[in-house]
N, C-alpha and C. Protein backbone atom coordinates (compact mmCIF):
# COMPACT_ATOMS: atom_id res chain seq x y z
N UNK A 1 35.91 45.31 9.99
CA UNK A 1 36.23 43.98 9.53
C UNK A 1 34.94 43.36 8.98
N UNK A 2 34.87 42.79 7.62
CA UNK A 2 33.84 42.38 7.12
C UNK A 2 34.37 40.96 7.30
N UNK A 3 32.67 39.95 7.29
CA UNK A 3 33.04 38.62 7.09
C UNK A 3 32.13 37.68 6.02
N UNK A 4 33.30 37.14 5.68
CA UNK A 4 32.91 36.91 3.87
C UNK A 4 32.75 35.08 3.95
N UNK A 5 31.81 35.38 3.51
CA UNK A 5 31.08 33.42 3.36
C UNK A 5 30.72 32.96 1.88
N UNK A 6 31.90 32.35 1.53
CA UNK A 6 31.61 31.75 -0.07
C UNK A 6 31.40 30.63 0.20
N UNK A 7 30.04 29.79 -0.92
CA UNK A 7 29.67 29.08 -0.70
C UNK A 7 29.50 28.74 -1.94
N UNK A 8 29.83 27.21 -2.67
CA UNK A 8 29.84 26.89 -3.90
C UNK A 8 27.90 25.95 -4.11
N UNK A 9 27.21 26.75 -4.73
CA UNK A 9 26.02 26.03 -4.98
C UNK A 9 25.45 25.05 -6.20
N UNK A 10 26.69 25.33 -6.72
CA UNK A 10 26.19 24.19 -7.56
C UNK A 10 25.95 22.54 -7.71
N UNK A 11 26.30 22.30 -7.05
CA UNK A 11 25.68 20.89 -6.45
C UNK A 11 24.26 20.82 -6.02
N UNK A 12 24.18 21.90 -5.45
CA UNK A 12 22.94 22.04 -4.99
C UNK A 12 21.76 22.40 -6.05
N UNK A 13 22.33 23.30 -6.60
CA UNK A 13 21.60 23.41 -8.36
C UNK A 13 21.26 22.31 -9.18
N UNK A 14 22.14 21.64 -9.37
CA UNK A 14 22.01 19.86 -9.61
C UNK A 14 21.19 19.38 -9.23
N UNK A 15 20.86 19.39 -8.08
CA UNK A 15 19.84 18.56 -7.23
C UNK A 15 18.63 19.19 -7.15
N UNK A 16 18.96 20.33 -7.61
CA UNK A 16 17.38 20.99 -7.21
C UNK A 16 16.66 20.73 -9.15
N UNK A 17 17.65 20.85 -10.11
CA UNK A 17 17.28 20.26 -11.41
C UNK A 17 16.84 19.09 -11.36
N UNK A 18 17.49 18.47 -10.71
CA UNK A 18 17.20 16.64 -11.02
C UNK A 18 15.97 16.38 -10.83
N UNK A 19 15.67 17.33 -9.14
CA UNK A 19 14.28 16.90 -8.51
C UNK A 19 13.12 17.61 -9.79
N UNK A 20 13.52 18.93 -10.57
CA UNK A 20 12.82 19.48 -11.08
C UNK A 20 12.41 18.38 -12.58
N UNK A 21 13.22 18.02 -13.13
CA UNK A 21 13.17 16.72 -14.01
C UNK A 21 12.36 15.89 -13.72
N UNK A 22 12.66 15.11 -12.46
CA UNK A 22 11.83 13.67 -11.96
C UNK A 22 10.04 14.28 -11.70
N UNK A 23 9.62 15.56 -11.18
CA UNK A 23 8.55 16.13 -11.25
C UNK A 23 7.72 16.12 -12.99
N UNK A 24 8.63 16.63 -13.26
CA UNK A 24 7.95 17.07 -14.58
C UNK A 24 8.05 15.99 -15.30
N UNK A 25 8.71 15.18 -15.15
CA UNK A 25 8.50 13.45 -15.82
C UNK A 25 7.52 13.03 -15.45
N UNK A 26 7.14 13.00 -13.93
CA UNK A 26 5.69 12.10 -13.32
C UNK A 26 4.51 12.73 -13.63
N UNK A 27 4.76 14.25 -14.38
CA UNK A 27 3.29 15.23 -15.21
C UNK A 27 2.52 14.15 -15.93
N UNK A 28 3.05 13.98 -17.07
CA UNK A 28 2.51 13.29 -18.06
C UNK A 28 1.50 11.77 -17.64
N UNK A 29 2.47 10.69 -17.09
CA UNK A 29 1.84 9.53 -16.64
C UNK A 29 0.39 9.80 -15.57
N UNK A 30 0.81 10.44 -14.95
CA UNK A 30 -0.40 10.68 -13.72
C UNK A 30 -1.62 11.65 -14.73
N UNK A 31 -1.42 12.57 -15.03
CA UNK A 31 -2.51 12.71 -16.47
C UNK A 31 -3.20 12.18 -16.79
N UNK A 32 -2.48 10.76 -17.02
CA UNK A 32 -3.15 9.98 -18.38
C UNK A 32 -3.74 9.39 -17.18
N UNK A 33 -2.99 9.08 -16.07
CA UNK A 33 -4.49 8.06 -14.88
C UNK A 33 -5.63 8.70 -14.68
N UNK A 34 -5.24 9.97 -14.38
CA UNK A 34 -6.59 10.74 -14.61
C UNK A 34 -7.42 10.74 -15.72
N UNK A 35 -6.66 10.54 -16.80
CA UNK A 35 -8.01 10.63 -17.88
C UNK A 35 -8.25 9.19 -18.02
N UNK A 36 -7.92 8.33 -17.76
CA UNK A 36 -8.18 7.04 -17.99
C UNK A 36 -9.82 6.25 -17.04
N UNK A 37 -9.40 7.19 -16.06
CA UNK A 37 -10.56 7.27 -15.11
C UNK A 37 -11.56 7.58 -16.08
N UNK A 38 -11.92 8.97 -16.59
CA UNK A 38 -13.17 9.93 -16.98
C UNK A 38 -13.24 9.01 -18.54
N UNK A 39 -12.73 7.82 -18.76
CA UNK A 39 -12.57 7.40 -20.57
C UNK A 39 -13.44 6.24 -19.99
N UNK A 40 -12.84 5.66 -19.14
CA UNK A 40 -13.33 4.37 -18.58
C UNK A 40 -15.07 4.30 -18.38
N UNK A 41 -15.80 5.44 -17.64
CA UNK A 41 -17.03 5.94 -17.13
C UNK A 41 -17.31 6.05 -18.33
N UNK A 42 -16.81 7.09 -19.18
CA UNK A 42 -17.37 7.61 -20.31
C UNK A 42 -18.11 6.15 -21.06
N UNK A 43 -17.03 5.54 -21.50
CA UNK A 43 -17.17 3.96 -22.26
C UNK A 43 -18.73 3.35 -20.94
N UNK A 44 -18.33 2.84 -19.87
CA UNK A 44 -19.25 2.41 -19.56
C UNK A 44 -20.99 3.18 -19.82
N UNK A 45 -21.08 4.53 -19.10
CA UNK A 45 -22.08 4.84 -19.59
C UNK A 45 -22.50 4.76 -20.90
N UNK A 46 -21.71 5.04 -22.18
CA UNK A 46 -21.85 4.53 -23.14
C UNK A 46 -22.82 3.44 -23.33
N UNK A 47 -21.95 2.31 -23.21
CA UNK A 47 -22.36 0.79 -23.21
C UNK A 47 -23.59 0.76 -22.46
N UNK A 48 -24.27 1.58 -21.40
CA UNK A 48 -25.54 1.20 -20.95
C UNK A 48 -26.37 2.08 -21.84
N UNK A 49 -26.10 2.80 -22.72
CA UNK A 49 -27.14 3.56 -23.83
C UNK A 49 -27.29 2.35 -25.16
N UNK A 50 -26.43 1.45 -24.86
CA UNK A 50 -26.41 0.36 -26.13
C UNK A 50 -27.86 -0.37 -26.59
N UNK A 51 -27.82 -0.02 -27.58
CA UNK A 51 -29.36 -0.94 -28.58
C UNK A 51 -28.81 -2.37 -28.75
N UNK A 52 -29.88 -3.01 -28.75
CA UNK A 52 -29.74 -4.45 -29.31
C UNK A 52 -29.63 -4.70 -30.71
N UNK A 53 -29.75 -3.59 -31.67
CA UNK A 53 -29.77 -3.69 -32.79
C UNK A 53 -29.48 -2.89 -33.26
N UNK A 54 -29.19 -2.78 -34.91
CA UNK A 54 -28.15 -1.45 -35.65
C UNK A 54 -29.57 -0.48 -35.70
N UNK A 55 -28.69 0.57 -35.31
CA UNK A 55 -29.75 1.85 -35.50
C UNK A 55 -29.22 3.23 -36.49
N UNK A 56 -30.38 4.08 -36.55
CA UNK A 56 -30.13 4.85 -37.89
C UNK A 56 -30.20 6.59 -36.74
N UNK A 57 -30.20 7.20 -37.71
CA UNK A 57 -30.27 8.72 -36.57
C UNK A 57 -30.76 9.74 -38.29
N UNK A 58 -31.58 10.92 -37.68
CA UNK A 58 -31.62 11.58 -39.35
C UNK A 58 -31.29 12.85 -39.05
N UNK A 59 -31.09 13.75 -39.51
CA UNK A 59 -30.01 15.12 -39.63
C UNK A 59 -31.27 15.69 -40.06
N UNK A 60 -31.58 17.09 -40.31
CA UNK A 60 -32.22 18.24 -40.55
C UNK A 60 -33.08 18.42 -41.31
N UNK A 61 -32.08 17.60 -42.41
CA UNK A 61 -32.50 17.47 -43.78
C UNK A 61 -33.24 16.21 -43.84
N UNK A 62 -33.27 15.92 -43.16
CA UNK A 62 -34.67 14.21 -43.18
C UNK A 62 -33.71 12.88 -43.80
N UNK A 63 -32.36 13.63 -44.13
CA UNK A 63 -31.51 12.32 -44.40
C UNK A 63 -31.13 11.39 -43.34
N UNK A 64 -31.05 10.51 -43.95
CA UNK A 64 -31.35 9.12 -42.80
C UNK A 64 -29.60 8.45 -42.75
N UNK A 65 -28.81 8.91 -41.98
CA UNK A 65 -27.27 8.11 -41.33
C UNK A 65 -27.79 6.83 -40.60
N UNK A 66 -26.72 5.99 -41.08
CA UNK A 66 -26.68 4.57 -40.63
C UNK A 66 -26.50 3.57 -41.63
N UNK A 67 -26.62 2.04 -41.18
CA UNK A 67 -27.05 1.86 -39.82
C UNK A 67 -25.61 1.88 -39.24
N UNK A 68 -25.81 1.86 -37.98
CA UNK A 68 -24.89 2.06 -36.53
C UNK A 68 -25.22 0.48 -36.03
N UNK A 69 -23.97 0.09 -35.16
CA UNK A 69 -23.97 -1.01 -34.88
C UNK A 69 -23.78 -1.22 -33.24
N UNK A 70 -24.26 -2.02 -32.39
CA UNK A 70 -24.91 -1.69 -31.29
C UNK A 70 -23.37 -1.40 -30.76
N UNK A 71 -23.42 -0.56 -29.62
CA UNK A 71 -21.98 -0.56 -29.01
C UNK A 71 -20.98 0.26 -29.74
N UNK A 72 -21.32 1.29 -30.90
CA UNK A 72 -20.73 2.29 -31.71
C UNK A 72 -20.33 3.59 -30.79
N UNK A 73 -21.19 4.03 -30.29
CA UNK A 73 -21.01 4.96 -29.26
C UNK A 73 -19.88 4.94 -28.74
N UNK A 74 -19.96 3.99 -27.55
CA UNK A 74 -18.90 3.53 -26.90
C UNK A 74 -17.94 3.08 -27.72
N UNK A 75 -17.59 2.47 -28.59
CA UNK A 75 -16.17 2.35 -29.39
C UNK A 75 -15.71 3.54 -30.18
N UNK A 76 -16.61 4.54 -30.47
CA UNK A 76 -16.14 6.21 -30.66
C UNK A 76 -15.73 6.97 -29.46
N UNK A 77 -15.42 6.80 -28.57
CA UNK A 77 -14.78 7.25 -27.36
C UNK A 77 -13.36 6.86 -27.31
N UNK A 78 -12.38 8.13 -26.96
CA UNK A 78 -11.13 8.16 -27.00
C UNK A 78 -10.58 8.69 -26.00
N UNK A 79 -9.36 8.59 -25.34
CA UNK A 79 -8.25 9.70 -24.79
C UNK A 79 -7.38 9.86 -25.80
N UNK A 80 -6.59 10.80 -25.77
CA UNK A 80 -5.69 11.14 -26.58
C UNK A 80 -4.60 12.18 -26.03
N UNK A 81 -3.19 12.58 -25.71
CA UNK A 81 -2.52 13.32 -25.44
C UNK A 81 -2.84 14.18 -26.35
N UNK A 82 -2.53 15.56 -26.22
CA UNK A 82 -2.35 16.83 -26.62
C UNK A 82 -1.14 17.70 -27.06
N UNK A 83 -0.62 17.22 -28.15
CA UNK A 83 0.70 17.57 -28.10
C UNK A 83 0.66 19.30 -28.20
N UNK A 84 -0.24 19.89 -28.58
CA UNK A 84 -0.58 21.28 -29.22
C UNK A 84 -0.64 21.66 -27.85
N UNK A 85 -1.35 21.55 -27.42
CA UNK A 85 -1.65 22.19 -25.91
C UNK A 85 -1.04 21.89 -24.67
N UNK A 86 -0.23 20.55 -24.54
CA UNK A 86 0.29 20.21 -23.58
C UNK A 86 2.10 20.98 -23.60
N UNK A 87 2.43 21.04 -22.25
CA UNK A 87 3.50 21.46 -22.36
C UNK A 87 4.46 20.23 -21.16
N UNK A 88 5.62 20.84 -21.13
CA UNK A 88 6.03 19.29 -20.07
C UNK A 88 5.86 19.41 -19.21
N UNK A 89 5.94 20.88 -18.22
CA UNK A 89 5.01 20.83 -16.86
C UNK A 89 3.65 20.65 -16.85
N UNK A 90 2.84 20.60 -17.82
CA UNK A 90 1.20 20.57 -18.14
C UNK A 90 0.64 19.73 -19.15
N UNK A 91 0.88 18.28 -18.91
CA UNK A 91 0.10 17.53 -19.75
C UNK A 91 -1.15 17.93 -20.13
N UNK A 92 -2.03 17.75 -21.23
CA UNK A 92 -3.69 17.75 -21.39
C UNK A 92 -4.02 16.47 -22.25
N UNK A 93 -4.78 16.35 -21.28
CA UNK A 93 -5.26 14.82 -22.48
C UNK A 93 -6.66 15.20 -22.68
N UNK A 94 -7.34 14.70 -23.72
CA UNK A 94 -8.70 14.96 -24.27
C UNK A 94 -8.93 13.48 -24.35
N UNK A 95 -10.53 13.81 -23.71
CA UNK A 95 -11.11 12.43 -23.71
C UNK A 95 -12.55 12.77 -24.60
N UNK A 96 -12.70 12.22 -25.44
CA UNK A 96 -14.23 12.79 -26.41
C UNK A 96 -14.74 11.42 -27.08
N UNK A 97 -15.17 11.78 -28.24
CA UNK A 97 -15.72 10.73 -29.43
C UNK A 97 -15.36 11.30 -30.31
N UNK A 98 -15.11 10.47 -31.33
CA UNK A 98 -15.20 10.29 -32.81
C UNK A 98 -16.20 10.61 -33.54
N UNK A 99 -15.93 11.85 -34.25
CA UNK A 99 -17.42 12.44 -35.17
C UNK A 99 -17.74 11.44 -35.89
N UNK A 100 -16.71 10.93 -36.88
CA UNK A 100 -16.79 10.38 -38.19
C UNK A 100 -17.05 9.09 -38.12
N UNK A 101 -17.19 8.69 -36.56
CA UNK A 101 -17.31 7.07 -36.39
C UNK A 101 -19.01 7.17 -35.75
N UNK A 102 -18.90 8.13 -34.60
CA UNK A 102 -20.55 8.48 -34.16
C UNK A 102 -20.81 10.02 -34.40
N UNK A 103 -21.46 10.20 -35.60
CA UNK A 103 -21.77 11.69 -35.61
C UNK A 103 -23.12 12.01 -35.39
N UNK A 104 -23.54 11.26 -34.47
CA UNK A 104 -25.05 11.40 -33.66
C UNK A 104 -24.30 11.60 -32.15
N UNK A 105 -23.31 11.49 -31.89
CA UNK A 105 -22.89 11.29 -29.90
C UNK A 105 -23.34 13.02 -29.66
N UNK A 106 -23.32 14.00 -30.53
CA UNK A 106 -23.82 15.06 -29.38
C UNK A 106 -25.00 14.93 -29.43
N UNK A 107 -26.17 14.53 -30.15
CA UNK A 107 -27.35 14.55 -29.71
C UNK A 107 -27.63 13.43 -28.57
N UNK A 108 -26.95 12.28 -28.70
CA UNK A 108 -27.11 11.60 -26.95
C UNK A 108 -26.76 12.71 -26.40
N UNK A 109 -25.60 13.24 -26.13
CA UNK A 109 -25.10 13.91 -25.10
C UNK A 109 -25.85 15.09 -24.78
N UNK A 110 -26.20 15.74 -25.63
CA UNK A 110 -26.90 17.00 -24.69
C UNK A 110 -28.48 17.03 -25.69
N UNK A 111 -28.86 16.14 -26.40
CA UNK A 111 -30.13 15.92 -26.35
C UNK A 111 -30.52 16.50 -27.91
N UNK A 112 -32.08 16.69 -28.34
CA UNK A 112 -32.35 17.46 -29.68
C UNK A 112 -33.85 18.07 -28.92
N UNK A 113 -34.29 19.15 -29.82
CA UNK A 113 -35.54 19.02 -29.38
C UNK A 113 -36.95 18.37 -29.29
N UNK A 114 -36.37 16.65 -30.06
CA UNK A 114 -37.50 15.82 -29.81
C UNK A 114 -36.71 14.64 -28.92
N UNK A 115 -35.64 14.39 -28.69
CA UNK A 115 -35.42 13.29 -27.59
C UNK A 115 -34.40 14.31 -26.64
N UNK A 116 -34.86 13.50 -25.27
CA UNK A 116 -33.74 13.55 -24.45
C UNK A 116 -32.68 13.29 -24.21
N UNK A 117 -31.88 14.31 -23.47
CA UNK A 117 -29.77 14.06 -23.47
C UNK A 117 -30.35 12.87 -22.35
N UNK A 118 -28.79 11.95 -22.77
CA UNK A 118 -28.52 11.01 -22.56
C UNK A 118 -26.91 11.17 -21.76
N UNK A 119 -26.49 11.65 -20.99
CA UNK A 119 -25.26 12.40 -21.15
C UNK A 119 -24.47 11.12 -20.58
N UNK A 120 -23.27 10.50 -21.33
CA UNK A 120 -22.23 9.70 -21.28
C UNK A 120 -21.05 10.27 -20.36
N UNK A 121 -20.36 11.43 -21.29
CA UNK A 121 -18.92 12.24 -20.77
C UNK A 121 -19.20 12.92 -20.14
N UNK A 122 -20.06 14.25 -19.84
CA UNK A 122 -20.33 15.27 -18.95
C UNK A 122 -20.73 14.00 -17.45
N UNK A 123 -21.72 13.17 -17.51
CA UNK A 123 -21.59 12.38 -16.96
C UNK A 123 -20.37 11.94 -15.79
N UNK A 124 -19.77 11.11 -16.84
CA UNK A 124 -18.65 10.53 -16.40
C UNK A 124 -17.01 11.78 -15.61
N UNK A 125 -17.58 13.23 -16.55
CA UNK A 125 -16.73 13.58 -15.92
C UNK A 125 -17.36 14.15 -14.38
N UNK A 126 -18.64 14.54 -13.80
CA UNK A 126 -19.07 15.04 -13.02
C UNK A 126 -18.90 13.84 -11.92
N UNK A 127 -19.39 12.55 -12.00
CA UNK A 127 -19.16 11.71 -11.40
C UNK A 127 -18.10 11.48 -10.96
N UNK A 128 -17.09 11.60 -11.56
CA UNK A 128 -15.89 10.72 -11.16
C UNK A 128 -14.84 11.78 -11.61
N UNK A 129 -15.18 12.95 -11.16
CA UNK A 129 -13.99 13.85 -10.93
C UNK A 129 -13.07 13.51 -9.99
N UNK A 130 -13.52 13.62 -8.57
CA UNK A 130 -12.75 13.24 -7.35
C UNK A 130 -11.36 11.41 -7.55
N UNK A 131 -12.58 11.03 -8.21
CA UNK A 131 -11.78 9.63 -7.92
C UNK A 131 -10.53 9.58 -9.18
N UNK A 132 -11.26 10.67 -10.51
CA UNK A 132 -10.00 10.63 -11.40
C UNK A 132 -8.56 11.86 -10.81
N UNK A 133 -8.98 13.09 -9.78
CA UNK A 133 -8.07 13.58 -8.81
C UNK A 133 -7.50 12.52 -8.13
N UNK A 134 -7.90 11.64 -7.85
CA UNK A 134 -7.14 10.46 -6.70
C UNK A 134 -5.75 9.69 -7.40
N UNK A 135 -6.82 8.96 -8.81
CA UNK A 135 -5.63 8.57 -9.16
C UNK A 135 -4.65 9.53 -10.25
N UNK A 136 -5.09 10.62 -10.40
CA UNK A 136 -3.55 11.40 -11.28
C UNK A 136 -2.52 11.61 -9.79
N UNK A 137 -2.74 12.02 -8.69
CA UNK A 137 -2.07 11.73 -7.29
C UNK A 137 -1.38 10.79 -7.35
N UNK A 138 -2.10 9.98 -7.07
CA UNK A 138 -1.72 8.42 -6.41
C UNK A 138 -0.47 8.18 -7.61
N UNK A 139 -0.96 8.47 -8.86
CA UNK A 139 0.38 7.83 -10.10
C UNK A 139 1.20 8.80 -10.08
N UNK A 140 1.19 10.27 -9.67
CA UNK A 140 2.38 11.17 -9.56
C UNK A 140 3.04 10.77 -8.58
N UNK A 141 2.87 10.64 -7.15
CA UNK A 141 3.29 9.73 -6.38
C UNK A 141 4.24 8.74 -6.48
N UNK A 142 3.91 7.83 -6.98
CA UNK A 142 4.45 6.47 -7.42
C UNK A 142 5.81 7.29 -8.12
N UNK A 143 5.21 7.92 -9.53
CA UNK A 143 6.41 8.05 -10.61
C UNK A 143 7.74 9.22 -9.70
N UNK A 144 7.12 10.29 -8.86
CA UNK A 144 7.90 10.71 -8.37
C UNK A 144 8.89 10.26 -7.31
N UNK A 145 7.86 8.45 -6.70
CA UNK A 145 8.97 7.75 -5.97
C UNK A 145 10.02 7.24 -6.45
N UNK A 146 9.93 7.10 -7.83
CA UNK A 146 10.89 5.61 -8.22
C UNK A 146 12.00 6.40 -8.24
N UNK A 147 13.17 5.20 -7.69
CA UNK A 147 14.24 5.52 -8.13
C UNK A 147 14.92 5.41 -8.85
């Protein structure tokens, strides 16, 4: 004598989608808290590299770019979603600068061989890794509470 146990799971499939939905919805937002963190630092350190006055920078060729206007740096700093690289379980956001607005920010950042790096983003992201882990949490959290 065999004993036979049918059991209809699809309800349960339902629910295990829904929950899989409401996850992969709270990807994206909690992301962006995280990068909002490492944009925020970035900008501030920025702003403490700020001149009081427009400044120039010269390229290789002894050509002279500028002038730059104090606080350029920091207003060439961005986040941005990733639509290329992100997928819906795996947001990526990129947080950088603007070449075409500061196309001197990598020589702050990692230096030339007559001035010293100044580092803004590497910075900001070494610093405040942990606390930008806290809040992509803390906002997955939240988005995965709501009802």
């Amino acid at each position: 004598m065999a004993l036979v146990f049918k059991m209809d799971t699809q309800q349960f499939q339902q629910a295990l989608q829904a929950e899989k939905e409401k996850l992969t919805a709270a990807a994206r937002p909690a992301a962006q808290a995280g990068a909002q963190v490492i944009y925020d630092e970035a900008r501030r350190n920025a702003l403490m590299l700020t001149s009081q006055k427009e400044h120039y920078f010269y390229g290789r060729n002894k050509r002279r770019y500028g002038p730059f206007q104090p606080g350029n740096l920091a207003r060439a700093i961005y986040q941005v979603y990733s639509e290329t690289e992100s997928r819906p379980d795996k947001p990526v956001y990129h947080v950088s600068w603007n070449y075409n607005k500061a196309p001197y920010a990598h020589m702050v950042e990692w230096g030339t061989s007559k001035a010293a790096a100044h580092s803004f983003l590497g910075k900001a992201i070494t610093e405040k890794r942990r606390e930008a882990m806290a809040a992509l949490k803390k906002r997955f959290i939240e988005e995965v509470s709501k009802k």
